[in-house]
Protein backbone atom coordinates (compact mmCIF):
# COMPACT_ATOMS: atom_id res chain seq x y z
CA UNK A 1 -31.77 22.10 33.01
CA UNK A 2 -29.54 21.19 36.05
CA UNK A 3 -26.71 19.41 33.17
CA UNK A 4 -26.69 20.88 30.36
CA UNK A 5 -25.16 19.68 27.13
CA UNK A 6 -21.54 19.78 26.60
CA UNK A 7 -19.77 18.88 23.81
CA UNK A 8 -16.59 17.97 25.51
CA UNK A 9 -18.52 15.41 27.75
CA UNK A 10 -18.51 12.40 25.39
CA UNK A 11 -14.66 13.28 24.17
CA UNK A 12 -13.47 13.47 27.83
CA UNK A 13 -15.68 10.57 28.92
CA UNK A 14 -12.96 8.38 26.23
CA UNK A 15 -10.01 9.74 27.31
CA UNK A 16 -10.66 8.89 30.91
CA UNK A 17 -11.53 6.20 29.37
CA UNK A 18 -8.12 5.11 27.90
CA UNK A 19 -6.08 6.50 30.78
CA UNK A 20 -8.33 3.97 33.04
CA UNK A 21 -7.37 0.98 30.78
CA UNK A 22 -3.85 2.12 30.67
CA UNK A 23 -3.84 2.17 34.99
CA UNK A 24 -5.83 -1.27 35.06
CA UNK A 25 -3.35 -2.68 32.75
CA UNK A 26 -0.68 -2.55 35.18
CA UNK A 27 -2.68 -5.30 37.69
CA UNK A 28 -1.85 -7.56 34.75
CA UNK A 29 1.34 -6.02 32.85
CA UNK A 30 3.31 -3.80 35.81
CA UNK A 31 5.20 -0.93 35.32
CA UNK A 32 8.65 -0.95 36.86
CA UNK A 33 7.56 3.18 37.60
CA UNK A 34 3.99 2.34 38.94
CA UNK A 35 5.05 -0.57 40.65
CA UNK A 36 7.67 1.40 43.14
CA UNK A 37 5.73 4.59 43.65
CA UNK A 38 3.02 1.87 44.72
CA UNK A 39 5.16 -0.28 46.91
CA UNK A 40 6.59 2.87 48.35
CA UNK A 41 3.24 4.33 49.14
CA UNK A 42 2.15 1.34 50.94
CA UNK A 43 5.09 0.40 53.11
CA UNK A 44 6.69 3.79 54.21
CA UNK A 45 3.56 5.78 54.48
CA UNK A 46 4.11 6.62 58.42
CA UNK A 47 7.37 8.54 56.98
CA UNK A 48 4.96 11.40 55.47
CA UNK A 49 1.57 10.73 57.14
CA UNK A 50 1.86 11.37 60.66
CA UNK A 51 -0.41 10.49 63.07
CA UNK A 52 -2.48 13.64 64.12
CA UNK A 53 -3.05 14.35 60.07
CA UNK A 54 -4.66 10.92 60.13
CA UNK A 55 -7.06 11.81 63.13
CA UNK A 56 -7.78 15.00 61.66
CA UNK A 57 -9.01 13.48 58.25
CA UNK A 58 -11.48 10.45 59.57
CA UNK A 59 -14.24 12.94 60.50
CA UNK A 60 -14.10 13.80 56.60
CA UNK A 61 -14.04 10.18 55.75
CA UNK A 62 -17.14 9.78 57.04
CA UNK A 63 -18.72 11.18 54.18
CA UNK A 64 -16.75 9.09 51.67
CA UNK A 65 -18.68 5.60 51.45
CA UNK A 66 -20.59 3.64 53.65
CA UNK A 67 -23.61 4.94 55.90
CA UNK A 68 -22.38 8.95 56.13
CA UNK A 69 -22.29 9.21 52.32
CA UNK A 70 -25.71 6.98 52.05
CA UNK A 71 -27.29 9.81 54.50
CA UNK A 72 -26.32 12.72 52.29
CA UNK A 73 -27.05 10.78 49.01
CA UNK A 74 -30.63 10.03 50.63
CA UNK A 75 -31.42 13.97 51.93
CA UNK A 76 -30.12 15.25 48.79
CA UNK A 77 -32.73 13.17 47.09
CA UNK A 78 -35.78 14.19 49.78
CA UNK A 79 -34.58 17.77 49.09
CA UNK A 80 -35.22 17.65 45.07
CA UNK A 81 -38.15 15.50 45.36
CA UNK A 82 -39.84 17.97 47.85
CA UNK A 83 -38.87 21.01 45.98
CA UNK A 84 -39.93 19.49 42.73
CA UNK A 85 -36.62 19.01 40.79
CA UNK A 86 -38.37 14.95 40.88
CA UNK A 87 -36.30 14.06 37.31
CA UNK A 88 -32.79 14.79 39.21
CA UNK A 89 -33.76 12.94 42.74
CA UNK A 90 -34.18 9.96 40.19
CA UNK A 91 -31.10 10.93 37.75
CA UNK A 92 -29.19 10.88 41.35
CA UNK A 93 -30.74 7.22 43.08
CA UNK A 94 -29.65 5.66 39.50
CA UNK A 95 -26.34 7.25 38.96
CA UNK A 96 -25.46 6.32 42.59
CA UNK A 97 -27.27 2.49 43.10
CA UNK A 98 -25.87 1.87 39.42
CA UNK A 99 -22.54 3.07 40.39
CA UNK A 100 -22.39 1.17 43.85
CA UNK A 101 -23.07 -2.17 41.45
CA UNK A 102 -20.25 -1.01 38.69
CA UNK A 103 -17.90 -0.47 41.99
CA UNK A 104 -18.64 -3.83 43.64
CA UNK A 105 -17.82 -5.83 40.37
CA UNK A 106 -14.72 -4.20 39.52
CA UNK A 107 -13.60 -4.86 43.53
CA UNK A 108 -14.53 -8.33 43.60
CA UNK A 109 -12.42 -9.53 40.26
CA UNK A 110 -9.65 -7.06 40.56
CA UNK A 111 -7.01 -7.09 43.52
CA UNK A 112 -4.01 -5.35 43.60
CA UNK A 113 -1.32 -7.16 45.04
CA UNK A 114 1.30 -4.60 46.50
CA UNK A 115 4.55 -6.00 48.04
CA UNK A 116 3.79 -6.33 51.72
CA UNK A 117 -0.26 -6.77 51.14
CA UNK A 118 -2.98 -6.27 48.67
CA UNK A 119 -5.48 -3.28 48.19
CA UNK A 120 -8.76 -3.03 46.41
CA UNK A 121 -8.80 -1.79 42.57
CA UNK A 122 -10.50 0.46 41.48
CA UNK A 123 -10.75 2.57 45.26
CA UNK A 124 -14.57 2.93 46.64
CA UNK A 125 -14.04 5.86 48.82
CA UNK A 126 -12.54 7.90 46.36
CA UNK A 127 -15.31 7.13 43.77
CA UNK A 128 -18.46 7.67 45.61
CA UNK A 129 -16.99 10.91 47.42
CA UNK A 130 -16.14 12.20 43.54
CA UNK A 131 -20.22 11.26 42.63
CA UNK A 132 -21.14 13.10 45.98
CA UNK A 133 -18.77 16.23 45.15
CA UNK A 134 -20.14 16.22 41.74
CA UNK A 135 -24.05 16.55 43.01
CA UNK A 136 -22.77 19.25 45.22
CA UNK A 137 -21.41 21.29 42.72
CA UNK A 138 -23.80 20.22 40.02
CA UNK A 139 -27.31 20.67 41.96
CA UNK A 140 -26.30 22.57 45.66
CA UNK A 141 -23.44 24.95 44.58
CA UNK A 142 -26.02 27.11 42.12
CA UNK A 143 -28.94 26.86 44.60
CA UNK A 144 -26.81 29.24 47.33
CA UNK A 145 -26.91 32.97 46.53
CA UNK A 146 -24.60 33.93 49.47
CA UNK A 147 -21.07 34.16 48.70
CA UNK A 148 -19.96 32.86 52.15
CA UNK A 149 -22.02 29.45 51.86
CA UNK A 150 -20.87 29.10 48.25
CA UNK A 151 -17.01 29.07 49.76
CA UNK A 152 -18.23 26.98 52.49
CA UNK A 153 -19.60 24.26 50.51
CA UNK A 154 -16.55 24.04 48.29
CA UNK A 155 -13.97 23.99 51.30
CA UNK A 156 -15.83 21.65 52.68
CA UNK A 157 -15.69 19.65 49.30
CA UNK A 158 -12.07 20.00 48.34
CA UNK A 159 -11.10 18.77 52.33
CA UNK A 160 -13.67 15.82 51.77
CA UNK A 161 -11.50 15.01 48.72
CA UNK A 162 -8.27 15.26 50.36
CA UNK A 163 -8.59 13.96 53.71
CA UNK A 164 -10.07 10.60 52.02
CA UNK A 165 -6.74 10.36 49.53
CA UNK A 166 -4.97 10.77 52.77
CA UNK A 167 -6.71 8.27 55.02
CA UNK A 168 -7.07 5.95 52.25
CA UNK A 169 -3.17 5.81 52.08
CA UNK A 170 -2.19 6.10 55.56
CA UNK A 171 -4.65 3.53 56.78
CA UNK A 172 -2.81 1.25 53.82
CA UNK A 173 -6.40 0.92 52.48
CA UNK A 174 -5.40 2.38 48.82
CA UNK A 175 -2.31 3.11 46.59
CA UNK A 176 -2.16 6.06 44.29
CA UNK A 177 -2.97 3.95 41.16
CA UNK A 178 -6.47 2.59 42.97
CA UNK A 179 -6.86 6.31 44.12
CA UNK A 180 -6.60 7.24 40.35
CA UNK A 181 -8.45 4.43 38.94
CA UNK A 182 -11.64 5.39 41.00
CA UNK A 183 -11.62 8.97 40.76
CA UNK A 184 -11.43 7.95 36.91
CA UNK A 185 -13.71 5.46 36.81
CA UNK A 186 -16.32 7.82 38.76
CA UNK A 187 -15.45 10.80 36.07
CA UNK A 188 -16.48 8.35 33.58
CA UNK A 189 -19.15 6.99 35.18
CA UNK A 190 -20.89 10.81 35.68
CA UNK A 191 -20.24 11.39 31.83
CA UNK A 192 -21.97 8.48 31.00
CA UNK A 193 -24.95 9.82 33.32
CA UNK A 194 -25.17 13.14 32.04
CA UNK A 195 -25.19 12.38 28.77
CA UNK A 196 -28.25 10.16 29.50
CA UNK A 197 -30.01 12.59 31.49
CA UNK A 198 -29.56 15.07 28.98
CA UNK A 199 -31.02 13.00 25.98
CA UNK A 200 -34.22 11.22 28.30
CA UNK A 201 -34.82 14.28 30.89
CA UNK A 202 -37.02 16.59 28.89
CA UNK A 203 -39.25 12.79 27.27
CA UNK A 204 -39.41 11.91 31.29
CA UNK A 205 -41.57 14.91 32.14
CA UNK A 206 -44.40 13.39 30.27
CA UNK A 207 -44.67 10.24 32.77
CA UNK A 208 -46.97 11.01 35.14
CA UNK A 209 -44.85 10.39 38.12
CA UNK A 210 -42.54 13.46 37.04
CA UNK A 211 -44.92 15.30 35.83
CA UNK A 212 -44.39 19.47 36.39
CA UNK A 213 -40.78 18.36 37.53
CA UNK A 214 -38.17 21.22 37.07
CA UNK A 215 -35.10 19.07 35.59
């Protein structure tokens, strides 16, 4: 079984949970604290994100949302469907299509007004390119048997994960509280997931679409 079951999942899935609820509270009750490492964030970020960082991290970006993360979401699904791991490639188009409708709902009724503009809560980029890191580690990262491809693919995850914090704040797009409620809000979402994939996985292999699927 690609997920396994883990008793921490449902525990952690609450406390993310509560620390989400505690970050979206401050849209509607702000914290003095939040409120100026915000502000700061968002007006002074050319005093710690130069230029040439920003150019360096839109190739990463790329990946985050939109059409580059749609392409790896859709080859990722070809791959397990073709190689018979059918139950995932579905686990993965729900998880993701279900998450891209949570996402767009949250975006639409929640702004964040920052002094100086207003930013998206919770942050898209940083959500979908947590779901994509996730399948990567979950379903790629045990597939590889070479050491060197193993490190590759988790460089290559960690800098997709930073560069998007960083372009997301230097291009004014995000503040660290819509950073943190996405990454939360994906963490919670992927709990939620598992622990349905786990319990309806093993019943799915009867349908005759997945039938002989590895899962």
């Amino acid at each position: 079984m690609i997920i396994g079951p883990d008793r921490l999942r449902k525990p952690l899935m609450f406390l993310w949970l509560i620390i989400f609820l505690i970050v979206g509270s401050n849209l509607f009750l702000p914290s003095p604290l939040l409120n100026i490492i915000d502000n700061f964030t968002f007006n002074f970020q050319n005093l710690f994100l130069p230029t040439w960082l920003l150019t360096i991290a839109a190739p990463f970006t790329w990946f985050s949302h939109g059409f580059g993360n749609a392409i790896l979401i859709f080859l990722l699904i070809f791959l397990l469907w073709g190689f018979k791991y059918k139950i995932p490639a579905a686990w993965l188009l729900l998880t993701n299509l279900s998450g891209w409708l949570l996402i767009s709902m949250l975006t639409l009724l929640l702004k964040h007004h920052i002094a100086g503009g207003e930013t998206a809560f919770p942050n898209v980029a940083i959500f979908f390119t947590t779901l994509l890191i996730t399948y990567l580690y979950n379903i790629v990262l045990p597939e590889l048997t070479k050491v060197r491809y193993q490190i590759l693919l988790q460089i290559f995850c960690i800098l997709t994960f930073l560069t998007t914090i960083v372009y997301e704040i230097g291009h004014r797009i995000a503040v660290p509280t819509d950073l943190l409620a996405g990454w939360l809000l994906a963490l919670i979402w992927l709990s939620l997931a598992e622990l349905m994939y786990v319990k309806y996985a093993k019943p799915m292999r009867r349908r005759v679409i997945f039938r002989n699927s590895w899962y």
